[in-house]
Protein backbone atom coordinates (compact mmCIF):
# COMPACT_ATOMS: atom_id res chain seq x y z
CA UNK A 1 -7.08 116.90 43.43
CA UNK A 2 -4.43 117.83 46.01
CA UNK A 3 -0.74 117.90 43.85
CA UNK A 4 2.66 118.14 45.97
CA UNK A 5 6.01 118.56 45.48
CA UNK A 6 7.96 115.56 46.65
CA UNK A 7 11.29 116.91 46.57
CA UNK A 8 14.08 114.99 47.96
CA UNK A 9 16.01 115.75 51.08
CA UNK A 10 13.69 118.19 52.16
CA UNK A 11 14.80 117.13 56.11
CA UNK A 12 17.93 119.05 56.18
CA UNK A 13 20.54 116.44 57.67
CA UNK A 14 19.82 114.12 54.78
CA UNK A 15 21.17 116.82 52.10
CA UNK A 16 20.05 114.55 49.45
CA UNK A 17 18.58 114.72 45.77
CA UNK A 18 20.85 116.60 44.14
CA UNK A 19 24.57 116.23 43.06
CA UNK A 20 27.59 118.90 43.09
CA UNK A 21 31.21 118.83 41.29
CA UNK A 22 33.99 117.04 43.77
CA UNK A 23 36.15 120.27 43.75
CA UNK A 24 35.81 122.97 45.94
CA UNK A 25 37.31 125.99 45.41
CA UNK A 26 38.30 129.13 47.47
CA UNK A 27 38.23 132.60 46.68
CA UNK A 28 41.59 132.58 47.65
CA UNK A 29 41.98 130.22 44.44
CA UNK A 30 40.40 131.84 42.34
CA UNK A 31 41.70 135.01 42.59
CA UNK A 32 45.07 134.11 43.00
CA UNK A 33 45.10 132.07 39.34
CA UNK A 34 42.83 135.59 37.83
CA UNK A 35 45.33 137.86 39.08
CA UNK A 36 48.30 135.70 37.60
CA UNK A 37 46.64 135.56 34.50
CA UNK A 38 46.34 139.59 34.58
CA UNK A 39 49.80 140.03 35.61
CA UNK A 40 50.98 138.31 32.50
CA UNK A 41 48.25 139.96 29.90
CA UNK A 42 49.40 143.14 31.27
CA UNK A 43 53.19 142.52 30.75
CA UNK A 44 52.81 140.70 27.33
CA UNK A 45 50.39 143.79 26.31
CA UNK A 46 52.56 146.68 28.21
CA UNK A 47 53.07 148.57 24.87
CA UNK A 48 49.79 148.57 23.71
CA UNK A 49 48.12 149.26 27.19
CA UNK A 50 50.76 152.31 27.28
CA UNK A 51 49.61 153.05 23.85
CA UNK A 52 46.03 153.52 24.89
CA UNK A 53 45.52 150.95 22.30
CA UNK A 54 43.94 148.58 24.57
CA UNK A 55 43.28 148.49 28.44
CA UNK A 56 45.02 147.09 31.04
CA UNK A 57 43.06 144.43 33.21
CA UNK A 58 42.44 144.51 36.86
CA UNK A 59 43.34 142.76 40.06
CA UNK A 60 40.60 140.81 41.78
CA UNK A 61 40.18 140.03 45.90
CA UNK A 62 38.33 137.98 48.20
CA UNK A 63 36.78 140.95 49.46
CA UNK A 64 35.66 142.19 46.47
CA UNK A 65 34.07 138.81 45.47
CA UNK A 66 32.39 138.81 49.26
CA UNK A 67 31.09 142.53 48.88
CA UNK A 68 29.69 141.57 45.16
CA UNK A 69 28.29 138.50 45.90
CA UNK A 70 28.16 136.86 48.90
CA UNK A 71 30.62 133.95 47.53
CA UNK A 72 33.18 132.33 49.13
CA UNK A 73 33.28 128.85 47.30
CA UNK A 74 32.23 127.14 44.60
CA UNK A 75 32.42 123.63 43.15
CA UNK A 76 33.73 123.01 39.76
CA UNK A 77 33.59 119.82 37.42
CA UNK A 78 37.30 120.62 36.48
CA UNK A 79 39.32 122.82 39.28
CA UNK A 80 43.07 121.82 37.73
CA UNK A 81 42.14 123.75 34.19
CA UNK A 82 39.74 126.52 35.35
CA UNK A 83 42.70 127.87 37.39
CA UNK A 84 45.42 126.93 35.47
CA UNK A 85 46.27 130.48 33.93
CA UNK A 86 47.36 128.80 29.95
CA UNK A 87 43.77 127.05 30.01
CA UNK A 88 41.47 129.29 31.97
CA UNK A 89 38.10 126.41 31.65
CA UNK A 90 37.20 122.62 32.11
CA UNK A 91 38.58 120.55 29.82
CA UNK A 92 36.48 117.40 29.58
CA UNK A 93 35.63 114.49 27.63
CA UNK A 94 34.34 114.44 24.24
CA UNK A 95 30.36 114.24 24.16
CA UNK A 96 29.66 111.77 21.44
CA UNK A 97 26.93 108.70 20.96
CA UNK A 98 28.73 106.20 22.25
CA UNK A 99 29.27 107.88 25.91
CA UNK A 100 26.31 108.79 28.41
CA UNK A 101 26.57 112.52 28.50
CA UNK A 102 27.61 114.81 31.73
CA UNK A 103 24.41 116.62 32.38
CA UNK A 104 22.59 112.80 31.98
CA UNK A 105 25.17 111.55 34.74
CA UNK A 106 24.41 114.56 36.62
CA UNK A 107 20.90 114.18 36.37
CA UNK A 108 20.84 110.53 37.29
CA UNK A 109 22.80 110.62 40.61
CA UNK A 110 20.58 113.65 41.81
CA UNK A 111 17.22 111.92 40.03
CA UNK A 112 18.40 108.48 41.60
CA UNK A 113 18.15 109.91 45.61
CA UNK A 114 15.36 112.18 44.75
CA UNK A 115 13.29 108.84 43.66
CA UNK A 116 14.36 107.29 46.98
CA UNK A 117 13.42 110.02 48.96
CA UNK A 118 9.99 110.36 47.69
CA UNK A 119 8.97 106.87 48.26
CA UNK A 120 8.33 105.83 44.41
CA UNK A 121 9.52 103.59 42.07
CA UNK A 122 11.21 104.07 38.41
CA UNK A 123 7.58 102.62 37.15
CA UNK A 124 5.71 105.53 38.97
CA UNK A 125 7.19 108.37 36.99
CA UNK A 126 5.17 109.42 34.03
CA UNK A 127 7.28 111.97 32.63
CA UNK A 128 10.62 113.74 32.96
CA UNK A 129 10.81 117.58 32.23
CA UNK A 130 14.48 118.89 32.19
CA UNK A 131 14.73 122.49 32.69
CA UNK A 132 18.58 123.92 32.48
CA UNK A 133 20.24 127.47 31.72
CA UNK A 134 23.07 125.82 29.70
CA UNK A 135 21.76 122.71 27.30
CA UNK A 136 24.14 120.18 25.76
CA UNK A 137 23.27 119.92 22.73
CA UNK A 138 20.11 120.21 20.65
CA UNK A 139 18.99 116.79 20.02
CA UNK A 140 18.49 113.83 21.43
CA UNK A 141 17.19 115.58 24.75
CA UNK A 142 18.76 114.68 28.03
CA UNK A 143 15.58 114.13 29.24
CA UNK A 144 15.16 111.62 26.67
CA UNK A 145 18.54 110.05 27.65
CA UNK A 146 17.88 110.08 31.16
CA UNK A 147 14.66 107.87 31.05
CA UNK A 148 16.51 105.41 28.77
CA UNK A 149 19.31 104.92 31.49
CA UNK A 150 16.92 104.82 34.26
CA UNK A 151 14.01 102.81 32.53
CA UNK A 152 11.27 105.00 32.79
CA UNK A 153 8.79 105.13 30.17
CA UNK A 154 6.67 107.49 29.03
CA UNK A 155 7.46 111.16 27.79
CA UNK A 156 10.24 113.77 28.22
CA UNK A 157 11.54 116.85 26.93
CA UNK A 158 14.58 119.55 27.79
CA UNK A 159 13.64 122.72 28.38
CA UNK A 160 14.99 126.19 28.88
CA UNK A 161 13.81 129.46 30.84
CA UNK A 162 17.56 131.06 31.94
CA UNK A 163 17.82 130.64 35.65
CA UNK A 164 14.40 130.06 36.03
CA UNK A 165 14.45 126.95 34.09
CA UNK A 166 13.89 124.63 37.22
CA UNK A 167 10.49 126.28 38.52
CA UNK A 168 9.43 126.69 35.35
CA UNK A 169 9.74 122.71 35.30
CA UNK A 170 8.23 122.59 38.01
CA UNK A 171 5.12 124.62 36.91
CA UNK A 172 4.77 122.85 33.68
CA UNK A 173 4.50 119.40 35.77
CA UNK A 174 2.10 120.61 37.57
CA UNK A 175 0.09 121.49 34.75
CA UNK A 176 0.72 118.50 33.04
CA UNK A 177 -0.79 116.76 36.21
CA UNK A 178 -4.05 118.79 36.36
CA UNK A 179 -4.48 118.30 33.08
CA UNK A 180 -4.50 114.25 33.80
CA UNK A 181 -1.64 113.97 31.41
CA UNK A 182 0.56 112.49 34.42
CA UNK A 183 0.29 111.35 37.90
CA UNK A 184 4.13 111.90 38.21
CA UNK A 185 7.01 113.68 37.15
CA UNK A 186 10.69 113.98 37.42
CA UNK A 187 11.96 117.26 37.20
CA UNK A 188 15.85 117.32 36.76
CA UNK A 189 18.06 120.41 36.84
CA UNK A 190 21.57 120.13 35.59
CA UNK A 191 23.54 123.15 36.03
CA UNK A 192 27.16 122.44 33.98
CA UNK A 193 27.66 126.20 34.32
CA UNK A 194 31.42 126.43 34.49
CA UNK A 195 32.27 125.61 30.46
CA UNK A 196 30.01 129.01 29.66
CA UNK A 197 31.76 130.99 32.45
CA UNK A 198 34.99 133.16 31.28
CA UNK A 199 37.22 132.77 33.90
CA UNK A 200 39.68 135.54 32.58
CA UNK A 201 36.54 138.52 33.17
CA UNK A 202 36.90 140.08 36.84
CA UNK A 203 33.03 140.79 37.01
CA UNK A 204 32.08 137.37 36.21
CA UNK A 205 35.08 134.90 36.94
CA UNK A 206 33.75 134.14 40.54
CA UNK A 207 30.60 133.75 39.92
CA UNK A 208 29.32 130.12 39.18
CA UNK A 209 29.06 126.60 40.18
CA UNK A 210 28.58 123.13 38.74
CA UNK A 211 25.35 121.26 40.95
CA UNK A 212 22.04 119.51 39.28
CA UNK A 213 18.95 119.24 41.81
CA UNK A 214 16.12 116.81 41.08
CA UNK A 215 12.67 116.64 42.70
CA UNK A 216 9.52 114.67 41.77
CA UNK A 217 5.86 116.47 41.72
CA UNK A 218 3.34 113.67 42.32
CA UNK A 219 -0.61 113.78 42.52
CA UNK A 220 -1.56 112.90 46.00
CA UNK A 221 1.77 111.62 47.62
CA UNK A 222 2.18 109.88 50.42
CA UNK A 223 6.08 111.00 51.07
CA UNK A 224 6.97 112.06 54.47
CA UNK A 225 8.82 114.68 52.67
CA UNK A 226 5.61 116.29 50.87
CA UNK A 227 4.73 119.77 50.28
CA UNK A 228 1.78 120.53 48.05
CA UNK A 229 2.03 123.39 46.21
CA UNK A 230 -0.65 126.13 46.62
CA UNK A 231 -0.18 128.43 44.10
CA UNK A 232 2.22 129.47 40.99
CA UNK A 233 3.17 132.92 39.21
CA UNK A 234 5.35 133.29 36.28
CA UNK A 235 6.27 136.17 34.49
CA UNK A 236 8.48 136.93 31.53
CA UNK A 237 10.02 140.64 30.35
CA UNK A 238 12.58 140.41 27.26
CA UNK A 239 16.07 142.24 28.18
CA UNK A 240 19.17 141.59 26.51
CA UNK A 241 21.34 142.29 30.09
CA UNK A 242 21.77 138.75 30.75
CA UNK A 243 22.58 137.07 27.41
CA UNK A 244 24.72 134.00 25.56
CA UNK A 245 25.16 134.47 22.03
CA UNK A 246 26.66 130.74 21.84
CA UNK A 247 24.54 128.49 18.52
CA UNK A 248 24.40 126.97 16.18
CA UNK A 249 24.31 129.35 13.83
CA UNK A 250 27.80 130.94 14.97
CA UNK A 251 29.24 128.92 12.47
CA UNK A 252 27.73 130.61 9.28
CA UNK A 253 27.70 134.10 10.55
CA UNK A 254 28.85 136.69 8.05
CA UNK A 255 31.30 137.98 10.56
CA UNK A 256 32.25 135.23 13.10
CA UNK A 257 32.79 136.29 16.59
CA UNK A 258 35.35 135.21 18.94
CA UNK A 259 34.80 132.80 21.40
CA UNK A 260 34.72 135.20 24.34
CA UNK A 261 32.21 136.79 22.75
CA UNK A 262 29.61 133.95 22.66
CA UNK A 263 30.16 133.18 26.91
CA UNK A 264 27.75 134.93 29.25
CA UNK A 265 27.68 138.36 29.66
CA UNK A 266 25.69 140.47 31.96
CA UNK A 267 24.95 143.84 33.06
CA UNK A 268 24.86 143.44 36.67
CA UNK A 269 23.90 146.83 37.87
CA UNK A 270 20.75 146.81 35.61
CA UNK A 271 20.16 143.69 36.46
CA UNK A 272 20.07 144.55 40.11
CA UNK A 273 17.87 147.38 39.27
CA UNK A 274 15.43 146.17 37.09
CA UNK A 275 14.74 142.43 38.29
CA UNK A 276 14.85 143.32 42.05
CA UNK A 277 11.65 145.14 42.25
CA UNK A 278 9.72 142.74 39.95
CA UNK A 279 10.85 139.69 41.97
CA UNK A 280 9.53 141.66 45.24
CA UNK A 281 6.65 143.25 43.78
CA UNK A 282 5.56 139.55 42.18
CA UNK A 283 6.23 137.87 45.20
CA UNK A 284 3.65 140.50 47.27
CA UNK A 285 1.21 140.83 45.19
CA UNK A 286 0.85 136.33 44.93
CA UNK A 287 0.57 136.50 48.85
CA UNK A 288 -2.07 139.03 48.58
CA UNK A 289 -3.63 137.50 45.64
CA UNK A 290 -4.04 134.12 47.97
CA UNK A 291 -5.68 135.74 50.63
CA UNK A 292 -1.93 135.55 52.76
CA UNK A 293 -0.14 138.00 54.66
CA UNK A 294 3.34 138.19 54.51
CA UNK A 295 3.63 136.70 58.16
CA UNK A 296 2.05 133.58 56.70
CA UNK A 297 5.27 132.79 55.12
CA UNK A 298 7.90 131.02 57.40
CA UNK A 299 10.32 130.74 54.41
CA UNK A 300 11.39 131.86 51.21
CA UNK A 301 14.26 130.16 48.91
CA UNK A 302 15.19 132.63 46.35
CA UNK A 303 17.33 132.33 43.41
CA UNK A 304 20.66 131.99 44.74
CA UNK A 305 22.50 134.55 42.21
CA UNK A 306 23.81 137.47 44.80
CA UNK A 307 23.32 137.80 48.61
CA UNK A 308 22.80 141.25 48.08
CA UNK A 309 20.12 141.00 45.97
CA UNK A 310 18.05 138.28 48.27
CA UNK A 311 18.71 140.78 50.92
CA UNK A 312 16.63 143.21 48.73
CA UNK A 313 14.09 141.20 47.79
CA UNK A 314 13.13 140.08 51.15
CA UNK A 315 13.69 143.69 52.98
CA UNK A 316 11.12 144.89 50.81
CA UNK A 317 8.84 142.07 51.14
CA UNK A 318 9.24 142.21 55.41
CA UNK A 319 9.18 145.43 55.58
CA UNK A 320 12.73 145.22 57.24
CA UNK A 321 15.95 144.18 57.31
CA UNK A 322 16.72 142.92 60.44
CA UNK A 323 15.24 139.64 59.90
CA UNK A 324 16.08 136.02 60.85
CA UNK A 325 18.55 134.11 58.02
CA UNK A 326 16.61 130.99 58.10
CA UNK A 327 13.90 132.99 56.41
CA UNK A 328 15.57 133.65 53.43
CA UNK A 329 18.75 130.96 53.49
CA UNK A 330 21.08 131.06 51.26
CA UNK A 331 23.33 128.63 50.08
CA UNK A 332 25.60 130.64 47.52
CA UNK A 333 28.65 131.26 50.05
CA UNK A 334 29.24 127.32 49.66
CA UNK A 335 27.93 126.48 46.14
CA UNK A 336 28.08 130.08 44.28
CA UNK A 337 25.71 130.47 41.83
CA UNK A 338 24.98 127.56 40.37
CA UNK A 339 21.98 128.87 38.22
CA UNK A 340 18.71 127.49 37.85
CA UNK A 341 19.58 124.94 40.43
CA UNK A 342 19.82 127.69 43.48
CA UNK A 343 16.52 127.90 44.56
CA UNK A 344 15.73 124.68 44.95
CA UNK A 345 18.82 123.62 46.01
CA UNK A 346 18.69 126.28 48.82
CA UNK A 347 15.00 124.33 49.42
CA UNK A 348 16.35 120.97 50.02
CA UNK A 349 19.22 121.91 52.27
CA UNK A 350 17.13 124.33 54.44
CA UNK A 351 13.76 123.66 54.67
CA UNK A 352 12.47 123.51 58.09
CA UNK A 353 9.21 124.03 57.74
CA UNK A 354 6.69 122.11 60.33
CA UNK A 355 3.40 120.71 59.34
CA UNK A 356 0.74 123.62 58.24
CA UNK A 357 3.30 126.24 57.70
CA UNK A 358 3.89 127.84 53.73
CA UNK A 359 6.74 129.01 52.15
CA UNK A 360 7.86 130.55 48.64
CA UNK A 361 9.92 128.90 46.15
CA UNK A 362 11.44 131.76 43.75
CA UNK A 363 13.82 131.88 40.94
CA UNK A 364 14.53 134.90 38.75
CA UNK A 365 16.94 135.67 35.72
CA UNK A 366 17.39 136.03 32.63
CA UNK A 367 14.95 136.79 30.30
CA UNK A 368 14.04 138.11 32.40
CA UNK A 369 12.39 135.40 33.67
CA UNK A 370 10.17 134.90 37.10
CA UNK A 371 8.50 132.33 38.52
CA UNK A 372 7.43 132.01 42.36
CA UNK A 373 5.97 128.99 43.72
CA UNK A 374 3.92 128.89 47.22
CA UNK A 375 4.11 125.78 49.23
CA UNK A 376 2.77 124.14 52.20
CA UNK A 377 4.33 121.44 54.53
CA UNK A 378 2.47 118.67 54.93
């Protein structure tokens, strides 16, 4: 049976399917509320820090946020408190049983024009698989929550593979197809990123987004904007240098932590090490595997986590790095990272593949967690 990936808004000029906070914000932003907040830990600590009791903090830049990562903006659920220097995060509303939650309002706006896109109705979908870095809450799932609102029936579940999580989804409704389980199936991505982030670390304040992408895999469609999707390789390694400590079971620790301690951390230079060979060693090795070469591949949407490191992955996989941008586009200068959501975010805004040609779907993270996906336009 031939399975595709129906994914909205893969035309570029639609640049629909998925949904992103209403606040931008510059580097310029950003770095002007960090550095205000260091300039007043500094003074407030100046005894201790000329102690040697503690450490002072230092200044961020916009070019040292470019150099890092590529950034330049980034959209945020809550601009007004992440910058505000006394607050330093999004303050928003209570999630309770008597509200729809954020990541199911998320997911509906970006399921609602992915739907549309792919030519189907509500009583099409089978199943809803919702793969996220960052869940809400344990139980109900927001897959489960999502379906109510929208009226689909059938079965869902929430599921979570670090920044991976979305072609992960993707893989595991493509298997649930094969299987016969489903004809159809929404995959949602909600990426609430910026209640996790610690806006007061210079490594790490800069670095994410709020965005949800949604995209329906379908047996046999008939959408104008199909792909079908050729092959799949996932691969898993344990490493603790991209980790949240943040559970339920913070509350009865022996020795409770602060609450900076449970945000994301991440040791970026090992990171950079370790994950960019696998990605590019994965990603060769699947095109060889398939009986490709690597000039079989007009495109390939990576995990939008650091320019650098894209630049890295696909040197090594060309062969060279003087290579045309719409090969490997990246969408992070606008959106930052936004997590599992980059890839295929990067895929809906800037596909432009014609009829017959493949490209590679690939996220990475933590986990460390792989999964590369090869397409062809149909």
């Amino acid at each position: 049976s031939t399975l595709s990936s129906s994914s909205a808004a893969s035309d570029v000029y639609k640049r629909q399917g998925y949904w992103k906070a209403s606040e931008i914000v510059t580097n310029e932003e950003i770095v002007a509320s960090f550095n205000s907040y260091v300039e007043r830990f500094n003074n407030d600590n100046a005894d201790q820090i000329n102690s040697g009791a503690i450490e002072a903090l230092g200044s961020s830049s916009t070019e040292f946020i470019e150099k890092a990562s590529g950034i330049k903006t980034r959209y945020l659920i809550d601009k007004k408190n992440c910058l505000d220097i006394n607050v330093m995060r999004p303050v928003l509303r209570q999630e309770n049983s008597e509200n729809l939650s954020i990541l199911a309002e998320m997911s509906i706006h970006a399921a609602k024009e992915a739907i549309d896109q792919a030519e189907i109705s509500i009583k099409d979908i089978d199943a809803v698989i919702l793969g996220t870095s960052h869940s809400a809450r344990n139980y109900p799932s927001v897959a489960m929550e999502v379906m109510e609102e929208l009226g689909i029936e059938g079965y869902g579940y929430d599921m979570l593979v670090g920044c991976s999580s979305t072609t992960f989804a993707i893989s595991n409704a493509y298997s649930d197809i094969a299987s016969g389980l489903a004809e159809t199936v929404l995959v949602i991505n909600p990426e609430l990123t910026s209640p996790h982030n610690d806006f007061t670390l210079r490594d790490s304040h800069f670095i994410f987004g709020d965005a949800c992408v949604a995209s329906i895999v379908q047996k046999n469609s008939t959408s104008k904007c199909r792909a079908k999707i050729l092959d799949r390789k996932l691969v898993t390694q344990f490493s603790n240098n991209i980790r949240s400590d943040f559970s339920y079971l913070n509350r009865v620790e022996e020795n409770p932590r602060s609450e900076k301690d449970l945000y994301f951390k991440q040791n970026g230079k090992s990171v950079f090490k370790e994950v960019c060979p696998m990605v590019a060693n994965l990603i060769m090795d699947q095109i060889d595997n398939n009986g490709f070469k690597v000039s079989d591949i007009s495109q390939f949407w990576l995990h939008q986590a650091n320019s650098n490191m894209c630049r890295f992955i696909i040197t090594k996989i060309l062969g060279t790095n003087d290579f045309d941008p719409k090969i490997c586009p990246m969408i992070l200068s606008e959106f930052g990272n936004v997590a599992s959501a980059g890839s295929m975010l990067s895929y809906h805004l800037n596909n432009h593949l014609d009829e017959g040609e493949k490209g590679i779907i690939c996220s990475f993270g933590a986990g460390y967690s792989i999964c590369s996906i090869i397409i062809e336009k149909e």
